[in-house]
PDB file of N, CA and C in Angstrom:
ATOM      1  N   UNK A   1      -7.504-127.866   7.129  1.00  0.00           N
ATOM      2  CA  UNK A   1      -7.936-126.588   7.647  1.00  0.00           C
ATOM      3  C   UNK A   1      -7.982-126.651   9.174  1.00  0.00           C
ATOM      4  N   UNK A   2      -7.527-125.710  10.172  1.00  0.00           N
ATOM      5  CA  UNK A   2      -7.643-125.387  11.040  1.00  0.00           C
ATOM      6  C   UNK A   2      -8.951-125.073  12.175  1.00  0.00           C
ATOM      7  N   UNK A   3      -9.137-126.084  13.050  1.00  0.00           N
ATOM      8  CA  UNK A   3     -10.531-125.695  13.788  1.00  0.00           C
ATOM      9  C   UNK A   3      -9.761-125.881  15.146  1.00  0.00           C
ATOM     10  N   UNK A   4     -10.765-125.407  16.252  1.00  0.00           N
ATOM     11  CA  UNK A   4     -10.509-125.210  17.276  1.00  0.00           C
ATOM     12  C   UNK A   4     -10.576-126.300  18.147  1.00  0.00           C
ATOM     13  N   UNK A   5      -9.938-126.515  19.264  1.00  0.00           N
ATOM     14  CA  UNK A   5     -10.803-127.285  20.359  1.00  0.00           C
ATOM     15  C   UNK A   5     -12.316-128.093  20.076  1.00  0.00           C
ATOM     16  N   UNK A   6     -12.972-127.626  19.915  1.00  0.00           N
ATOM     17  CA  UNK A   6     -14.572-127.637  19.910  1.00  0.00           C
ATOM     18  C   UNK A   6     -15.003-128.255  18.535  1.00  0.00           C
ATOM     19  N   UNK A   7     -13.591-127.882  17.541  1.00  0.00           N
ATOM     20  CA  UNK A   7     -14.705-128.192  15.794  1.00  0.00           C
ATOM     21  C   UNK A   7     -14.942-126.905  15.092  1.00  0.00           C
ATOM     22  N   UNK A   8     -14.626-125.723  16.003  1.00  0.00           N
ATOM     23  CA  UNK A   8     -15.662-124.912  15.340  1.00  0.00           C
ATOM     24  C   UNK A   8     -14.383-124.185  14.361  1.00  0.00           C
ATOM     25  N   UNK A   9     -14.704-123.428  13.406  1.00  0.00           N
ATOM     26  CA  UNK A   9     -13.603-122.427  12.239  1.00  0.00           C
ATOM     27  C   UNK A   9     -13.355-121.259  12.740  1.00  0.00           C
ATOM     28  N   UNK A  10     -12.520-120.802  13.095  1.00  0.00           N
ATOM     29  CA  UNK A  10     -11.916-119.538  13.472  1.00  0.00           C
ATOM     30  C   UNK A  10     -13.175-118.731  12.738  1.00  0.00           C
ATOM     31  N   UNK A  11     -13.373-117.361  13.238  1.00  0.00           N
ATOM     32  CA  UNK A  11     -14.326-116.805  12.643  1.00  0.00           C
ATOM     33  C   UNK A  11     -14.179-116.034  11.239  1.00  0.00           C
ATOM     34  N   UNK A  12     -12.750-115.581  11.125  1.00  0.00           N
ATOM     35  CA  UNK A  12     -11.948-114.686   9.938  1.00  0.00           C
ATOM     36  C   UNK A  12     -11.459-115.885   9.056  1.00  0.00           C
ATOM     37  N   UNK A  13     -11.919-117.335   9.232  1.00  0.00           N
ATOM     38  CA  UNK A  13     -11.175-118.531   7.857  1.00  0.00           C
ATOM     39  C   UNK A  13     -13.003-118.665   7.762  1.00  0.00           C
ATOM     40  N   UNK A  14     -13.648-118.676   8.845  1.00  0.00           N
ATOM     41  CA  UNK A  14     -15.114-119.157   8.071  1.00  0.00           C
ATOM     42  C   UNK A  14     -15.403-118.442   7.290  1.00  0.00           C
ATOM     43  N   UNK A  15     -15.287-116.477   7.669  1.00  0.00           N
ATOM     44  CA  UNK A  15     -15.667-115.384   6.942  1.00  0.00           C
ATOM     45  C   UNK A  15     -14.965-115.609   5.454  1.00  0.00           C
ATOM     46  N   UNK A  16     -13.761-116.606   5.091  1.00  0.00           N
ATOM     47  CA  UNK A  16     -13.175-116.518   4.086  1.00  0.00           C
ATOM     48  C   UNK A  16     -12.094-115.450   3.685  1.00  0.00           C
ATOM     49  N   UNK A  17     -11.663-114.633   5.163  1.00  0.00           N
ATOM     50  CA  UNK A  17     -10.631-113.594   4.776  1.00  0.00           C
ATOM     51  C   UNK A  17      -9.336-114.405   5.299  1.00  0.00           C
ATOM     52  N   UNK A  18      -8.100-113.909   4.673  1.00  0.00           N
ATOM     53  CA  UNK A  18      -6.409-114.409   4.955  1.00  0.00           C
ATOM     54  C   UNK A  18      -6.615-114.064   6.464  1.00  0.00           C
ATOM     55  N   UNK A  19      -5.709-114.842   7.338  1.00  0.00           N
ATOM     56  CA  UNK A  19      -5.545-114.478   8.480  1.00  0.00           C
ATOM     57  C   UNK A  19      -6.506-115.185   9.730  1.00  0.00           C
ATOM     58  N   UNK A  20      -6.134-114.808  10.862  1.00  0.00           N
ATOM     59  CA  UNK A  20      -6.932-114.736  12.158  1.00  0.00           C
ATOM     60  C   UNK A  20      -6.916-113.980  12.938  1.00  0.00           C
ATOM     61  N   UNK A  21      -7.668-113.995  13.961  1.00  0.00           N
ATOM     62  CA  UNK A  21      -8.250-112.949  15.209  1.00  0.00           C
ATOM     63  C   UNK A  21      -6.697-112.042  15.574  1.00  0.00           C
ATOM     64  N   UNK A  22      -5.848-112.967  15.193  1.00  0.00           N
ATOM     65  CA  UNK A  22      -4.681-112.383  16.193  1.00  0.00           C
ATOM     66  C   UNK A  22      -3.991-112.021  15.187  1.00  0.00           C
ATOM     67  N   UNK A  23      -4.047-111.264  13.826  1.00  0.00           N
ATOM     68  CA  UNK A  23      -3.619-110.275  12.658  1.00  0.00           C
ATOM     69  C   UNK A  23      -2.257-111.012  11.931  1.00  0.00           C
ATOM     70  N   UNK A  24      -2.500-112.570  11.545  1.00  0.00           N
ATOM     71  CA  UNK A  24      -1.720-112.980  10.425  1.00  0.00           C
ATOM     72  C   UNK A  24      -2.145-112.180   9.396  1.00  0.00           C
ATOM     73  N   UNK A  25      -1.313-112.344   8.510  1.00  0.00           N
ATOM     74  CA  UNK A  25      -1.684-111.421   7.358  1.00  0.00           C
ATOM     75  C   UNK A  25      -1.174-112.695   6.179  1.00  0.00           C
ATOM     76  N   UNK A  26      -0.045-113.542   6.397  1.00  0.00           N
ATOM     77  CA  UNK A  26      -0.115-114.407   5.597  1.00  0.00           C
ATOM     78  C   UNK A  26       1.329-114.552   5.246  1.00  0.00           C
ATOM     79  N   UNK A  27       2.565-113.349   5.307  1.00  0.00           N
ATOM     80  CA  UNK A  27       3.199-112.993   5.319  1.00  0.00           C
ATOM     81  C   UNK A  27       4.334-113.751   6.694  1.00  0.00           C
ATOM     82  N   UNK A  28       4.907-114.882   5.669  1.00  0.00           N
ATOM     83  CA  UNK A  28       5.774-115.373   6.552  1.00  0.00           C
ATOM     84  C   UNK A  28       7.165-114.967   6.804  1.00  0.00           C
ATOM     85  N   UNK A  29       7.606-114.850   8.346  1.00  0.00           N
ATOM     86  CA  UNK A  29       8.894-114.160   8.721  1.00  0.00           C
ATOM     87  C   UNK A  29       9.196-115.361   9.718  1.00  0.00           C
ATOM     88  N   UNK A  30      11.012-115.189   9.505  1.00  0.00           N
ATOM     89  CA  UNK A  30      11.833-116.560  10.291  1.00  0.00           C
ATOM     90  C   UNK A  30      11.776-116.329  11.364  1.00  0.00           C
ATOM     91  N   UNK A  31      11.389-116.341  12.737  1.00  0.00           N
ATOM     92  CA  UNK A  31      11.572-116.191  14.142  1.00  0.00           C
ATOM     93  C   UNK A  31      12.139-117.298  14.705  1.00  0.00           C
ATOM     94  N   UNK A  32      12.447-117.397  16.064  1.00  0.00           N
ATOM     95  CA  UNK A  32      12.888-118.268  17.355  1.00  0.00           C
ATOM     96  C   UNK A  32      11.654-118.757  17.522  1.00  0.00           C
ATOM     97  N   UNK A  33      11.810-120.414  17.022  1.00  0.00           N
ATOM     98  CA  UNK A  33      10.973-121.180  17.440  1.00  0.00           C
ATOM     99  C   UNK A  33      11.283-122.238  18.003  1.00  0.00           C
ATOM    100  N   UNK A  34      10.937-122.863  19.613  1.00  0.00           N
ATOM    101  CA  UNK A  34      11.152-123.887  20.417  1.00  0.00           C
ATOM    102  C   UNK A  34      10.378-124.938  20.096  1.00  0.00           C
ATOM    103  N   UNK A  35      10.500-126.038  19.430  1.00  0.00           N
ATOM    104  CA  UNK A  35      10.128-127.296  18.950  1.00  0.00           C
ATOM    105  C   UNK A  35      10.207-128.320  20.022  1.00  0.00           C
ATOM    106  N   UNK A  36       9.150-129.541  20.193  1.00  0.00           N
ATOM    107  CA  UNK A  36       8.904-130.476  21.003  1.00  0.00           C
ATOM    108  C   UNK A  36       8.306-130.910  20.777  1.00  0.00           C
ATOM    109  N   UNK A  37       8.627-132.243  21.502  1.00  0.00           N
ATOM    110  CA  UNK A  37       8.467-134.063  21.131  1.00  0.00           C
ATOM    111  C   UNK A  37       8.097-134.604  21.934  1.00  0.00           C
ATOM    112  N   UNK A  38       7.562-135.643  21.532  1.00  0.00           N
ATOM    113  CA  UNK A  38       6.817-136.515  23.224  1.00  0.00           C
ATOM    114  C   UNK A  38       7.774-137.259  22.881  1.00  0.00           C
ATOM    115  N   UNK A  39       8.320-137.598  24.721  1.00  0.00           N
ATOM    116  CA  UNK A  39       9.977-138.645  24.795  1.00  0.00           C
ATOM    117  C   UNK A  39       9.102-139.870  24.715  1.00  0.00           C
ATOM    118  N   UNK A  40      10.053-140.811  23.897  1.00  0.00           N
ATOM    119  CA  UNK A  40       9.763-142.634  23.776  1.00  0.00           C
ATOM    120  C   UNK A  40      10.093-142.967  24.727  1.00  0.00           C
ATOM    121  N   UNK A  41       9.636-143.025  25.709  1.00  0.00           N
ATOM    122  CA  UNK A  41       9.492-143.656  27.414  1.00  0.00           C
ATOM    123  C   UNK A  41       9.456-145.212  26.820  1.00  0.00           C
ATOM    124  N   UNK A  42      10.810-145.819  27.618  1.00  0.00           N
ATOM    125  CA  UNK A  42      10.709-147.218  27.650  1.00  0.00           C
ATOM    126  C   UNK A  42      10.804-147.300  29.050  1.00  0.00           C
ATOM    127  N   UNK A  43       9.785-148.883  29.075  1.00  0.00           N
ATOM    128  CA  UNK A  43      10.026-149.362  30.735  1.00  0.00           C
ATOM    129  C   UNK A  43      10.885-149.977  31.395  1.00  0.00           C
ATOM    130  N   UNK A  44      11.251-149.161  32.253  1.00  0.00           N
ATOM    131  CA  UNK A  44      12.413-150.027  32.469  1.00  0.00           C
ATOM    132  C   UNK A  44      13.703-148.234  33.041  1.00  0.00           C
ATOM    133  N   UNK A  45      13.215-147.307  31.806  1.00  0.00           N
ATOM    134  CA  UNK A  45      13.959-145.800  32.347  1.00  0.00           C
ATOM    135  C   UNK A  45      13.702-145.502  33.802  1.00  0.00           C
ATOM    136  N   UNK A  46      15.076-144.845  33.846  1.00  0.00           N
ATOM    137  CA  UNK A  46      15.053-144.310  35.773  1.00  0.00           C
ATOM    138  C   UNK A  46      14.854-142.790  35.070  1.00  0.00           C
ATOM    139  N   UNK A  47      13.647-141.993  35.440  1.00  0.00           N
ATOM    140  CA  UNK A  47      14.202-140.564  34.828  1.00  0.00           C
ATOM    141  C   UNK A  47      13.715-139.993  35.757  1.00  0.00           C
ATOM    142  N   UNK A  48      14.234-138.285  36.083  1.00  0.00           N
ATOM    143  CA  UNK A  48      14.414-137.384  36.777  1.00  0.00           C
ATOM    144  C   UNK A  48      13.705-135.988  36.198  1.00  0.00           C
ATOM    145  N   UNK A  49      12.191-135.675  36.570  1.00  0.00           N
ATOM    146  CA  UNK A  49      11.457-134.559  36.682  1.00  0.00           C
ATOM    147  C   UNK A  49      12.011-133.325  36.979  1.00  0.00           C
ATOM    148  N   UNK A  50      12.507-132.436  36.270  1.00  0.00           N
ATOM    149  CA  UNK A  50      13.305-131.212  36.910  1.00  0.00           C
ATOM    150  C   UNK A  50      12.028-130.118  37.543  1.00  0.00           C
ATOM    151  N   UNK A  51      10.835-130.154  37.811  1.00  0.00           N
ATOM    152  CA  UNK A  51      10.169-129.218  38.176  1.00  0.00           C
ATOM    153  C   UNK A  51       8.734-129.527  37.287  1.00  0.00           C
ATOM    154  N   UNK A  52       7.567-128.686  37.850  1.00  0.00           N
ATOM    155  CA  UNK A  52       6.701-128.763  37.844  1.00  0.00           C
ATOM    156  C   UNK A  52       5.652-129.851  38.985  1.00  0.00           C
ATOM    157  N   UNK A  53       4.480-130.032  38.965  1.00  0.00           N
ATOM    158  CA  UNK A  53       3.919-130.962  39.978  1.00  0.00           C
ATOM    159  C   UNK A  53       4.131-132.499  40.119  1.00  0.00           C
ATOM    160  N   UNK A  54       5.179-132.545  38.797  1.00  0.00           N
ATOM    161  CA  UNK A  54       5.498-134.794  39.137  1.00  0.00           C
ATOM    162  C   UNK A  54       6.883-134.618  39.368  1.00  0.00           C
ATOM    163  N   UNK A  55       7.581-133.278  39.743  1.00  0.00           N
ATOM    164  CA  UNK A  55       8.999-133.110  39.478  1.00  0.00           C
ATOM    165  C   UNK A  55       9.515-134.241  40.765  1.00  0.00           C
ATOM    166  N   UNK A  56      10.511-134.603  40.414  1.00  0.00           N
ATOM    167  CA  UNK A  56      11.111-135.920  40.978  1.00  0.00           C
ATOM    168  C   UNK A  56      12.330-137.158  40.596  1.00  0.00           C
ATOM    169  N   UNK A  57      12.451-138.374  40.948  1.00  0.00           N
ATOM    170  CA  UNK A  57      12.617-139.619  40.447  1.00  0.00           C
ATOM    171  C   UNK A  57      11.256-140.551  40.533  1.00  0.00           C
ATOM    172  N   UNK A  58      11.355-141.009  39.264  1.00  0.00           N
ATOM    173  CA  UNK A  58      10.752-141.682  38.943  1.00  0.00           C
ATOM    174  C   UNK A  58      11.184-143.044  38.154  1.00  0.00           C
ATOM    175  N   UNK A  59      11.005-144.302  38.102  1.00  0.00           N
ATOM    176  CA  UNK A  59      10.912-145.245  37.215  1.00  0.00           C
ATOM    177  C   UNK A  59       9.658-145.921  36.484  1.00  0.00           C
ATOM    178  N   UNK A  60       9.861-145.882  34.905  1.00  0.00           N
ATOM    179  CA  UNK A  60       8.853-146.041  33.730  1.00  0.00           C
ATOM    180  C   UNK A  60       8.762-147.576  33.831  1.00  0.00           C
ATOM    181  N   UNK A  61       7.035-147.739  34.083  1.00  0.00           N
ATOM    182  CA  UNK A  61       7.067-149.184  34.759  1.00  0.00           C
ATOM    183  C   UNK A  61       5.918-149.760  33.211  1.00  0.00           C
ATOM    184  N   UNK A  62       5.355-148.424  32.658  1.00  0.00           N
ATOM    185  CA  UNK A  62       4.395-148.879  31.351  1.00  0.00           C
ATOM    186  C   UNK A  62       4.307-147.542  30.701  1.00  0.00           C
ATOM    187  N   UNK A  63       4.151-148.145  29.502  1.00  0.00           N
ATOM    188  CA  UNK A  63       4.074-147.090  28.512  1.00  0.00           C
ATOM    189  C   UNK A  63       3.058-147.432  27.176  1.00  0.00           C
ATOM    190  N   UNK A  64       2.007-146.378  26.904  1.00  0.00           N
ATOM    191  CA  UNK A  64       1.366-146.730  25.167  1.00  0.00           C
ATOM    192  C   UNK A  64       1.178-145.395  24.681  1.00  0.00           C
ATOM    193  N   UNK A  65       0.799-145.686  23.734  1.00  0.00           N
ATOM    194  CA  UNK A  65       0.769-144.462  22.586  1.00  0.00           C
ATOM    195  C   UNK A  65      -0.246-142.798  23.659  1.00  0.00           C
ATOM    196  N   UNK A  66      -0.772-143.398  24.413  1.00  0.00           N
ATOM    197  CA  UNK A  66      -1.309-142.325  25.069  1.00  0.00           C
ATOM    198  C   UNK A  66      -1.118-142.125  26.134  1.00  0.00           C
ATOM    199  N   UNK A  67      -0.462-143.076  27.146  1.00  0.00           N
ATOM    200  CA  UNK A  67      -0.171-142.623  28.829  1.00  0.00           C
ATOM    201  C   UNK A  67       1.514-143.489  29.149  1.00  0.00           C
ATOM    202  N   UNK A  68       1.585-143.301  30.546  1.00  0.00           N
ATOM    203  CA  UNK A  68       2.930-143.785  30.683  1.00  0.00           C
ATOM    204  C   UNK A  68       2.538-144.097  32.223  1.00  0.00           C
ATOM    205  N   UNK A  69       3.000-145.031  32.680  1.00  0.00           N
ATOM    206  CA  UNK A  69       2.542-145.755  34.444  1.00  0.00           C
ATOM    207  C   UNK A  69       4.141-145.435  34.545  1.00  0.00           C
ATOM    208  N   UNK A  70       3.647-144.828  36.063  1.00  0.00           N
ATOM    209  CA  UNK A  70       5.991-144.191  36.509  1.00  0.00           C
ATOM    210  C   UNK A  70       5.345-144.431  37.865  1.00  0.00           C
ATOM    211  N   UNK A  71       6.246-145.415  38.659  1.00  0.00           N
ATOM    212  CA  UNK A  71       6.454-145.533  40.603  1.00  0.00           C
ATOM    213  C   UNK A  71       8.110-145.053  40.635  1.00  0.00           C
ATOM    214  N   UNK A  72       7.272-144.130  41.603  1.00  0.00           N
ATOM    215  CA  UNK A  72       8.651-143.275  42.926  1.00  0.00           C
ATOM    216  C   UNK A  72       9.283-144.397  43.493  1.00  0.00           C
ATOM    217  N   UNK A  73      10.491-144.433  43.366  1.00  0.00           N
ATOM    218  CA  UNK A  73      11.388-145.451  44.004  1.00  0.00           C
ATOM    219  C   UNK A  73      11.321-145.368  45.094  1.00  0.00           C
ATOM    220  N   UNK A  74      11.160-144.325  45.703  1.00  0.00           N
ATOM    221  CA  UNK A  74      11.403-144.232  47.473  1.00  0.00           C
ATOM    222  C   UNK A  74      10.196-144.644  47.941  1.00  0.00           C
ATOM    223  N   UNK A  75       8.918-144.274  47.465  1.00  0.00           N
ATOM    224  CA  UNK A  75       7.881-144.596  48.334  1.00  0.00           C
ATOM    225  C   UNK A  75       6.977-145.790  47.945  1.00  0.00           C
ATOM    226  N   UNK A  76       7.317-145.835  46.424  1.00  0.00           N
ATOM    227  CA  UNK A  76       6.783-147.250  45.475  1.00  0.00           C
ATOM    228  C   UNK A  76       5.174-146.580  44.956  1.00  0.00           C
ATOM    229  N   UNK A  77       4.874-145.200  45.268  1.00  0.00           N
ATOM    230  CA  UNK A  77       3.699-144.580  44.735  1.00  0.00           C
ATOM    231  C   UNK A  77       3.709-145.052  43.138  1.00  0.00           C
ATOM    232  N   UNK A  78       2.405-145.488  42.622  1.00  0.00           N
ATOM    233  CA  UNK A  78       2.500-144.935  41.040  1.00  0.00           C
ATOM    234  C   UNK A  78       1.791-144.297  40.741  1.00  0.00           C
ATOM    235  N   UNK A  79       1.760-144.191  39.748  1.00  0.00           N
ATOM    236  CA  UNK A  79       0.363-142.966  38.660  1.00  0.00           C
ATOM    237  C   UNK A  79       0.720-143.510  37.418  1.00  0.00           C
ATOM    238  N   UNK A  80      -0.381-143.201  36.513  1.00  0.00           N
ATOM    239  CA  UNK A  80      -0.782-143.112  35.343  1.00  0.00           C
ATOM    240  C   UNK A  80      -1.005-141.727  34.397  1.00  0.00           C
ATOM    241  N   UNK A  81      -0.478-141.007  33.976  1.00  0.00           N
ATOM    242  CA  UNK A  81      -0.259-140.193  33.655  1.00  0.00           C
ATOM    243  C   UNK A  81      -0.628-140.113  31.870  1.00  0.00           C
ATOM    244  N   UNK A  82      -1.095-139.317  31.171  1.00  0.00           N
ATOM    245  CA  UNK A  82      -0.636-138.785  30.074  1.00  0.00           C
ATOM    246  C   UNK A  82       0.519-138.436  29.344  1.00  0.00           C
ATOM    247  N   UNK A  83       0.938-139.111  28.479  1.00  0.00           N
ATOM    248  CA  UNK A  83       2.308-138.969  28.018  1.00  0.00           C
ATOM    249  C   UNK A  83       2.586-136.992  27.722  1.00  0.00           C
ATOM    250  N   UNK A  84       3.815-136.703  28.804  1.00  0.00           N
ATOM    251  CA  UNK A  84       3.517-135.126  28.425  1.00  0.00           C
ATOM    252  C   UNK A  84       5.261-134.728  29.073  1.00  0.00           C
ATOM    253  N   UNK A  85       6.278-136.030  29.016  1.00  0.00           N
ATOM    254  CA  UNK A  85       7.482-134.843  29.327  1.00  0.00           C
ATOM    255  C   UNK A  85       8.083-135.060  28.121  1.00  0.00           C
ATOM    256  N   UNK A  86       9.476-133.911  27.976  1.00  0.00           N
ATOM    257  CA  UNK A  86      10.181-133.475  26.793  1.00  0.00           C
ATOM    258  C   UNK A  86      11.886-134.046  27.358  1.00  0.00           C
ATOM    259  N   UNK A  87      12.504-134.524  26.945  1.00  0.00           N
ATOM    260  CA  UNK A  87      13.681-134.614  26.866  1.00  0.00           C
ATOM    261  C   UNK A  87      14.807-133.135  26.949  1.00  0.00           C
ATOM    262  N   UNK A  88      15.116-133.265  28.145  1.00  0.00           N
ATOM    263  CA  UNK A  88      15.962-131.404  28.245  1.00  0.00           C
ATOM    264  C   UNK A  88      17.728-131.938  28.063  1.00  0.00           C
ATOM    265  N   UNK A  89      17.917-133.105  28.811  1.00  0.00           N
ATOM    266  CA  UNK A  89      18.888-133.685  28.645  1.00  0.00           C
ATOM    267  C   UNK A  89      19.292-135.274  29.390  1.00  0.00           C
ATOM    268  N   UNK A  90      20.709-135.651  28.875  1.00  0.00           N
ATOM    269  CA  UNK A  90      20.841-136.647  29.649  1.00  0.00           C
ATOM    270  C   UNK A  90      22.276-136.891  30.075  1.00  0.00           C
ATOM    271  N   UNK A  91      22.621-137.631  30.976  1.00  0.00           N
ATOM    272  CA  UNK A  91      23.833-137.425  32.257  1.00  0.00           C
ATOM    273  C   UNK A  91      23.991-138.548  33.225  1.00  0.00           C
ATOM    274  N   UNK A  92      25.080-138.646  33.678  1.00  0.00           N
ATOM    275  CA  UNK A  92      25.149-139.648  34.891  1.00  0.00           C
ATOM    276  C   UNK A  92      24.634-138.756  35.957  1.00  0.00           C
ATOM    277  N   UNK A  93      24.156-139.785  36.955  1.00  0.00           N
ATOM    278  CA  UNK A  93      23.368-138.624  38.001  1.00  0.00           C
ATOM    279  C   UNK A  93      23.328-139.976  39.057  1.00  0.00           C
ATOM    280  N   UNK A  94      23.467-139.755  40.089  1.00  0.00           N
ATOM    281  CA  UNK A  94      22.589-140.177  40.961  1.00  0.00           C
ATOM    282  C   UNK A  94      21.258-140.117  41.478  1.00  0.00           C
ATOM    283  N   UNK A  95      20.481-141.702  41.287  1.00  0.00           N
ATOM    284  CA  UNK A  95      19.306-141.512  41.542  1.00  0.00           C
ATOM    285  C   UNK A  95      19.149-142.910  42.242  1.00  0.00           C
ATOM    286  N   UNK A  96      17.620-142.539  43.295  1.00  0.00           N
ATOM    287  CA  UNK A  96      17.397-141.873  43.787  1.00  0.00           C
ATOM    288  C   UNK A  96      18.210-140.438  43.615  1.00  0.00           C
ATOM    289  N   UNK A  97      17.528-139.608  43.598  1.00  0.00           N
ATOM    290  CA  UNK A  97      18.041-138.375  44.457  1.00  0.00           C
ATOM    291  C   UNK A  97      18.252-138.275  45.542  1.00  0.00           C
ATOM    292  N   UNK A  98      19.522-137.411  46.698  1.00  0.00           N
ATOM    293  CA  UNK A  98      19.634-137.985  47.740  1.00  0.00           C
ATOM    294  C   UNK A  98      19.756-139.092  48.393  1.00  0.00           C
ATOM    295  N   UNK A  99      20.253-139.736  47.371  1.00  0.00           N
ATOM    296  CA  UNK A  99      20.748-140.983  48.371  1.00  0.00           C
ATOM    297  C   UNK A  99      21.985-141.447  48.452  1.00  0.00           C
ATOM    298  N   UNK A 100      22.982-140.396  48.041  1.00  0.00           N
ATOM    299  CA  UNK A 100      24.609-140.446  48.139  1.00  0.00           C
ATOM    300  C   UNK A 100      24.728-141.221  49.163  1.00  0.00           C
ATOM    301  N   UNK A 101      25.832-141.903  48.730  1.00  0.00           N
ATOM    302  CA  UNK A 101      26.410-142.939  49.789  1.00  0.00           C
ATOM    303  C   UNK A 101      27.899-141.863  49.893  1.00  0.00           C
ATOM    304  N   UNK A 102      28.772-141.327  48.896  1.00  0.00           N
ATOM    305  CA  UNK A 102      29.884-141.061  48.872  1.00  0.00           C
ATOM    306  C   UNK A 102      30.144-139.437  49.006  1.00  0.00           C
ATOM    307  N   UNK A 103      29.636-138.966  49.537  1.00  0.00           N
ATOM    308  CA  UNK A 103      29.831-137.322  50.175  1.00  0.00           C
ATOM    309  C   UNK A 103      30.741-136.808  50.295  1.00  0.00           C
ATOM    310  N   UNK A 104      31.146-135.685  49.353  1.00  0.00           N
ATOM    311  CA  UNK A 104      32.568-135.130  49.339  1.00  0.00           C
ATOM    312  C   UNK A 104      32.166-134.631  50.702  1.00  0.00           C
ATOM    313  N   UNK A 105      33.891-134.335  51.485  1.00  0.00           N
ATOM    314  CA  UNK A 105      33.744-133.837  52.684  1.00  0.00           C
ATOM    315  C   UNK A 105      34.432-132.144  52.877  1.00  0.00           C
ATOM    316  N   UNK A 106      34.036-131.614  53.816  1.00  0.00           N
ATOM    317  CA  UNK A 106      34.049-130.507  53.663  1.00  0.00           C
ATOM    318  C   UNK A 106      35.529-129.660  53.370  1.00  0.00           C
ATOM    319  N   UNK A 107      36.409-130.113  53.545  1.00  0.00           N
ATOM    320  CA  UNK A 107      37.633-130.218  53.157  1.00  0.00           C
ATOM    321  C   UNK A 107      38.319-130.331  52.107  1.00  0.00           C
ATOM    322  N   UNK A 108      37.633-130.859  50.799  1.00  0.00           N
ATOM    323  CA  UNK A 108      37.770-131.200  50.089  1.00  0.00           C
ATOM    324  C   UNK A 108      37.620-129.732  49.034  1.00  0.00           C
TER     325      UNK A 108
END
C-alpha cells in the first residue's frame, strides 16, 4: 500500500474509497510514459553532465549502493554526491571538454 513521504495514507485509501486526491478512478489507460534508472557508475568512467548544477566532466573515482565520489579533471575538485544521473547516451567525445588539441580550421 501506498504512503507518503512521512508514513502517513493518502486521505481517500485511509477513507477506504478507489482512488486519490488527484481523481484516479481506477480505470487504467496506456499513456507516454518516460522510465528511469539509476546508471551503474563504475570507477574508473570519464562521464559528461549535459546540464543542470554538476553539469560538466567528471571522473567516477567511488561508487555504493547510495552515493558516487566524481573529481573534475581540470581542477581535481571532488564531491560526494547521491547516486541521481540517468544514462541519455553514449559516444566518442572529447574529454576534458575543451581541450582539443586538433581544431578544424576555418577553411575547412
Amino acid at each position: 500500500m501506498y504512503r507518503d513521504f512521512f508514513g502517513a495514507l493518502p486521505a481517500v485509501q485511509a477513507a477506504g474509497r478507489e482512488g486519490t486526491e488527484r481523481g484516479f478512478t481506477g480505470l487504467a489507460m496506456k499513456e507516454e510514459v518516460v522510465f528511469f534508472r539509476q546508471f551503474p557508475f563504475v570507477p574508473g568512467q570519464k562521464i559528461h553532465i549535459e546540464d543542470g548544477p554538476r553539469k560538466g566532466d567528471w571522473e567516477v573515482i567511488g561508487v555504493d549502493e547510495k552515493e558516487v565520489t566524481l573529481r573534475c579533471p581540470v581542477s581535481g575538485f571532488t564531491a560526494t554526491w547521491r547516486r541521481f544521473c540517468y544514462l541519455t547516451g553514449e559516444r566518442q567525445a572529447v574529454w576534458p571538454a575543451g581541450t582539443e588539441t586538433d581544431q578544424a580550421s576555418p577553411d575547412s
